[in-house]
N, C-alpha and C. Protein backbone atom coordinates (compact mmCIF):
# COMPACT_ATOMS: atom_id res chain seq x y z
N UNK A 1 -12.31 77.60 54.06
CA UNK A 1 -12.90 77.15 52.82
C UNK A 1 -13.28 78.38 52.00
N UNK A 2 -13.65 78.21 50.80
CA UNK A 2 -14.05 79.29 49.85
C UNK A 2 -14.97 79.05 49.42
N UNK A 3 -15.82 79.59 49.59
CA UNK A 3 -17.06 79.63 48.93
C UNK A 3 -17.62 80.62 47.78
N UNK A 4 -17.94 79.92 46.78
CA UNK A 4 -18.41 81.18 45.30
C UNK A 4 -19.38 81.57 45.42
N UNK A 5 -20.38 82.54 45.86
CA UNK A 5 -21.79 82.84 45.91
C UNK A 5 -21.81 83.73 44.78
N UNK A 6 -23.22 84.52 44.06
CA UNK A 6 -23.44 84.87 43.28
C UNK A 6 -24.07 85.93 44.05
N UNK A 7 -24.02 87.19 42.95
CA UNK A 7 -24.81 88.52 43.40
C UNK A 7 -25.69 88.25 44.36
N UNK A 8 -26.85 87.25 44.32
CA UNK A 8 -28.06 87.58 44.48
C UNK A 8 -28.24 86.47 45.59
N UNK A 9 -27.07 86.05 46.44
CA UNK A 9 -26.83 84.78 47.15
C UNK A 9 -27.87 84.91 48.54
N UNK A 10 -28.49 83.90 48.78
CA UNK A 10 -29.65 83.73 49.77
C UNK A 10 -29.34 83.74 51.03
N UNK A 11 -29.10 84.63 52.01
CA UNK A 11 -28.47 84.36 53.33
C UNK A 11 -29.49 83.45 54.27
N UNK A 12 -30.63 82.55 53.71
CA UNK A 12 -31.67 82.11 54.37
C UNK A 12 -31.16 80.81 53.74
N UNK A 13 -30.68 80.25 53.06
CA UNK A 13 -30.44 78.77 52.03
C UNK A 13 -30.11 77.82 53.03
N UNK A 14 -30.06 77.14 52.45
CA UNK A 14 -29.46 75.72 53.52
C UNK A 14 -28.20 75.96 53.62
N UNK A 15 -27.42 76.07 52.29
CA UNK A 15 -26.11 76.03 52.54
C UNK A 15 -25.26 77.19 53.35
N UNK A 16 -26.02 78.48 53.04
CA UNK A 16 -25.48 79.55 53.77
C UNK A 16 -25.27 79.28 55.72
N UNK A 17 -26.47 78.68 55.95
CA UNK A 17 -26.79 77.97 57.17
C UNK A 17 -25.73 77.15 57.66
N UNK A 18 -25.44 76.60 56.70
CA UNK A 18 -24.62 75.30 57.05
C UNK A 18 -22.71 75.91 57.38
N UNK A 19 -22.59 76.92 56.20
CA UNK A 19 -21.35 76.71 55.97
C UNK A 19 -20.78 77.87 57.67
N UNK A 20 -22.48 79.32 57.43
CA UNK A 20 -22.32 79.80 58.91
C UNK A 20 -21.70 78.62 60.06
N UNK A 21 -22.36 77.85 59.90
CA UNK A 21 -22.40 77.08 61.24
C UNK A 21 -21.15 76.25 61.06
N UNK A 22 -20.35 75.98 60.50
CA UNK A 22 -19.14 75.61 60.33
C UNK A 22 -18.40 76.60 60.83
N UNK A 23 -19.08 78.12 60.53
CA UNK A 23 -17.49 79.49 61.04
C UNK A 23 -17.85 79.17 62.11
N UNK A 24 -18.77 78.91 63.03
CA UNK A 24 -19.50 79.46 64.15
C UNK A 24 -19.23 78.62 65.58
N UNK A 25 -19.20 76.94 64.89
CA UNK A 25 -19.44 75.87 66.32
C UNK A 25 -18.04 75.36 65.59
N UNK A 26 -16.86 75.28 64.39
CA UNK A 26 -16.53 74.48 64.28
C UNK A 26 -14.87 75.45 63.79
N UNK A 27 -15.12 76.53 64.23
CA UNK A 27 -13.86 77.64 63.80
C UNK A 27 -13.46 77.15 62.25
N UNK A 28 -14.39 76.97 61.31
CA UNK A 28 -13.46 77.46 59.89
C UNK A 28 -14.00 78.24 58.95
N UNK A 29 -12.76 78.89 58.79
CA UNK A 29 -12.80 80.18 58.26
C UNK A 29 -13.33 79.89 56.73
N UNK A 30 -14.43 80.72 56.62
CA UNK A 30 -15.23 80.72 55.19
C UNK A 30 -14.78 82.06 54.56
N UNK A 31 -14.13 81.72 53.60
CA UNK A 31 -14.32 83.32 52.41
C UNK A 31 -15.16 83.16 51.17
N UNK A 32 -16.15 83.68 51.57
CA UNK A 32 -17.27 83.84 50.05
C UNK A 32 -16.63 85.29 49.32
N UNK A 33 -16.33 84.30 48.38
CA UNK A 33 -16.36 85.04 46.95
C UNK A 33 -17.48 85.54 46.01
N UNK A 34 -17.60 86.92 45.67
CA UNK A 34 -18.67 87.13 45.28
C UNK A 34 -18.40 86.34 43.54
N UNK A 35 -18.63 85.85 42.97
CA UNK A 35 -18.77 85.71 41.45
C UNK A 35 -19.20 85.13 40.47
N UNK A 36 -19.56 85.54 39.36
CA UNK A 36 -20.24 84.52 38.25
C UNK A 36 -19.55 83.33 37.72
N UNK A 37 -18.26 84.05 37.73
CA UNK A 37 -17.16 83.45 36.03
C UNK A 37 -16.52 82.25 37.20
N UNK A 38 -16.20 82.13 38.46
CA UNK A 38 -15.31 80.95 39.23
C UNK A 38 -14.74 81.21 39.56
N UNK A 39 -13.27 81.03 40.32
CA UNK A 39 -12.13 80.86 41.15
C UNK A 39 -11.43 79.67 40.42
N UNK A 40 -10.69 80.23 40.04
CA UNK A 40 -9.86 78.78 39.05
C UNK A 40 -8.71 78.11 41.11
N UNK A 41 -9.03 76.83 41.07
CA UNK A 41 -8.14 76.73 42.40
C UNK A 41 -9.09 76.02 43.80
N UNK A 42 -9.86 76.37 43.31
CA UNK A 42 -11.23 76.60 44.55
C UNK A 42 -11.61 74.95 45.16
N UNK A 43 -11.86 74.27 44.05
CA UNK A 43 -11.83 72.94 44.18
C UNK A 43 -11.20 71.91 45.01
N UNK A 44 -9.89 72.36 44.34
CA UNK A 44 -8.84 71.49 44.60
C UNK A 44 -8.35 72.25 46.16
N UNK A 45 -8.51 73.20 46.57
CA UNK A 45 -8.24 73.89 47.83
C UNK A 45 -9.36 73.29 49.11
N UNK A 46 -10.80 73.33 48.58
CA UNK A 46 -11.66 72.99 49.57
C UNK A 46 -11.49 71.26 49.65
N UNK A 47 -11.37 70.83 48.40
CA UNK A 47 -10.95 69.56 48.55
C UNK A 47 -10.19 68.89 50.07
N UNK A 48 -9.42 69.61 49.86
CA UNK A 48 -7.81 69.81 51.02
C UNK A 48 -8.78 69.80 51.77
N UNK A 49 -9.24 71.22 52.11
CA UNK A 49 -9.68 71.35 53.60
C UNK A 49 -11.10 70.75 53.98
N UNK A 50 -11.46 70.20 53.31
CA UNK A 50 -12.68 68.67 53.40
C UNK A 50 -11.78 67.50 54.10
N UNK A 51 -10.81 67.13 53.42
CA UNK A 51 -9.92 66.01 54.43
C UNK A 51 -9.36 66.48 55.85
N UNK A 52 -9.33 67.62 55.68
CA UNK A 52 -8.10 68.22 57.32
C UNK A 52 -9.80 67.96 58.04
N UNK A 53 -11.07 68.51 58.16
CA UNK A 53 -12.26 68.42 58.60
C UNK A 53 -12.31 66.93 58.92
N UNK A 54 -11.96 66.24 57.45
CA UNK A 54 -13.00 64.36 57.83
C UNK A 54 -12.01 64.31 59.05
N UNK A 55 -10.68 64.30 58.93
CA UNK A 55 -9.70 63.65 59.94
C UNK A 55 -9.54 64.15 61.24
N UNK A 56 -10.14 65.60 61.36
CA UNK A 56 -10.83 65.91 62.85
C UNK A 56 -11.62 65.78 63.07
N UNK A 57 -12.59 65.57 62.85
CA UNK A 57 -14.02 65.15 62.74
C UNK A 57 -14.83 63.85 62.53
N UNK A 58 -14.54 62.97 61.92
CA UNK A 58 -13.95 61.86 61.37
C UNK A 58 -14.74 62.02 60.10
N UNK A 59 -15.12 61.06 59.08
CA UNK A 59 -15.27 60.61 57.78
C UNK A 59 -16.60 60.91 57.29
N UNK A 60 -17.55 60.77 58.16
CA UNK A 60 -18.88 61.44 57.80
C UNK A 60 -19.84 62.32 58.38
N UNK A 61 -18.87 62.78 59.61
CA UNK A 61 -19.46 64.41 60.26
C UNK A 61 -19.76 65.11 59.46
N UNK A 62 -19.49 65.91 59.07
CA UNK A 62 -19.76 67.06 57.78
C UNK A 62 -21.00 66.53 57.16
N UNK A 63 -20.95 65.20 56.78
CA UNK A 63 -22.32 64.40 55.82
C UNK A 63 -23.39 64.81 56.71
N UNK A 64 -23.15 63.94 58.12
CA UNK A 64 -24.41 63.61 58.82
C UNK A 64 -24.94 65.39 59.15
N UNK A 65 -23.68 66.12 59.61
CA UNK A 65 -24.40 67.66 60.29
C UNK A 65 -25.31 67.95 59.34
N UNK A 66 -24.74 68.13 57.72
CA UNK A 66 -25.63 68.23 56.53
C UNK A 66 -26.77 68.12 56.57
N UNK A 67 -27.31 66.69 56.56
CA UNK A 67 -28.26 65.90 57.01
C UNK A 67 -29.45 66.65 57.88
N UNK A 68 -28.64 66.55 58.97
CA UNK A 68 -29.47 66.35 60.35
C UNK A 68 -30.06 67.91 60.52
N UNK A 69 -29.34 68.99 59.56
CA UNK A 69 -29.78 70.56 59.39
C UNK A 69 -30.66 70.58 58.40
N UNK A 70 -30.38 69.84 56.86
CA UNK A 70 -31.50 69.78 55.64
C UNK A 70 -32.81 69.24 56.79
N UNK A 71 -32.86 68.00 57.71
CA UNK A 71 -33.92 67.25 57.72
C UNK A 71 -34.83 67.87 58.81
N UNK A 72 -33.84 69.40 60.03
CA UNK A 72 -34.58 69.90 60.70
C UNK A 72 -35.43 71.50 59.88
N UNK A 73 -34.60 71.82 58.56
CA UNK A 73 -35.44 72.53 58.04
C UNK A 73 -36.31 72.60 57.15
N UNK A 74 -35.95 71.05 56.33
CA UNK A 74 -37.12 70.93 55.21
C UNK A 74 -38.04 69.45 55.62
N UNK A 75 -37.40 68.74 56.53
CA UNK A 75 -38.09 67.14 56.73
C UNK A 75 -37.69 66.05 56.19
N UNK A 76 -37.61 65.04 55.90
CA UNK A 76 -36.97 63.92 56.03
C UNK A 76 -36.99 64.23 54.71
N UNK A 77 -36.13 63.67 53.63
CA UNK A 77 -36.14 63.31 52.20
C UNK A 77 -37.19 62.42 51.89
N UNK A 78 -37.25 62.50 50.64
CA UNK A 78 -38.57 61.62 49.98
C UNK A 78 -37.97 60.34 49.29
């Protein structure tokens, strides 16, 4: 997947957390891009590799891991 981070990108964020833990327990390969202006492509690429994930994973893994990481670091939603 590709990821766009910005100069000043938070290696503590949820998402940084998350997408780590995707390279980490789930082998896929993240390339963060450093930039302001976008990746013309980026979309329609992670798109892709969001379906190759649901269909190993099945349909709302990715959702629930989401989830179940937001709700062990910030607490249940309001």
């Amino acid at each position: 997947m590709i990821i766009e981070v910005g100069f000043d990108s938070d290696s503590t964020s949820m998402l940084h957390i998350f997408y780590t833990k995707l390279e980490k327990e789930y082998g896929v390969k993240i390339n963060r891009v450093v930039t302001c202006i976008g990746v013309p492509g980026v979309d329609c690429y992670n798109d892709q590799m969001r379906l190759a994930l649901e269909k190993k994973f099945g349909k709302d893994h990715l959702t629930q891991l989401y989830e179940s990481m937001h709700i062990a670091q910030y607490g249940p939603r309001k």
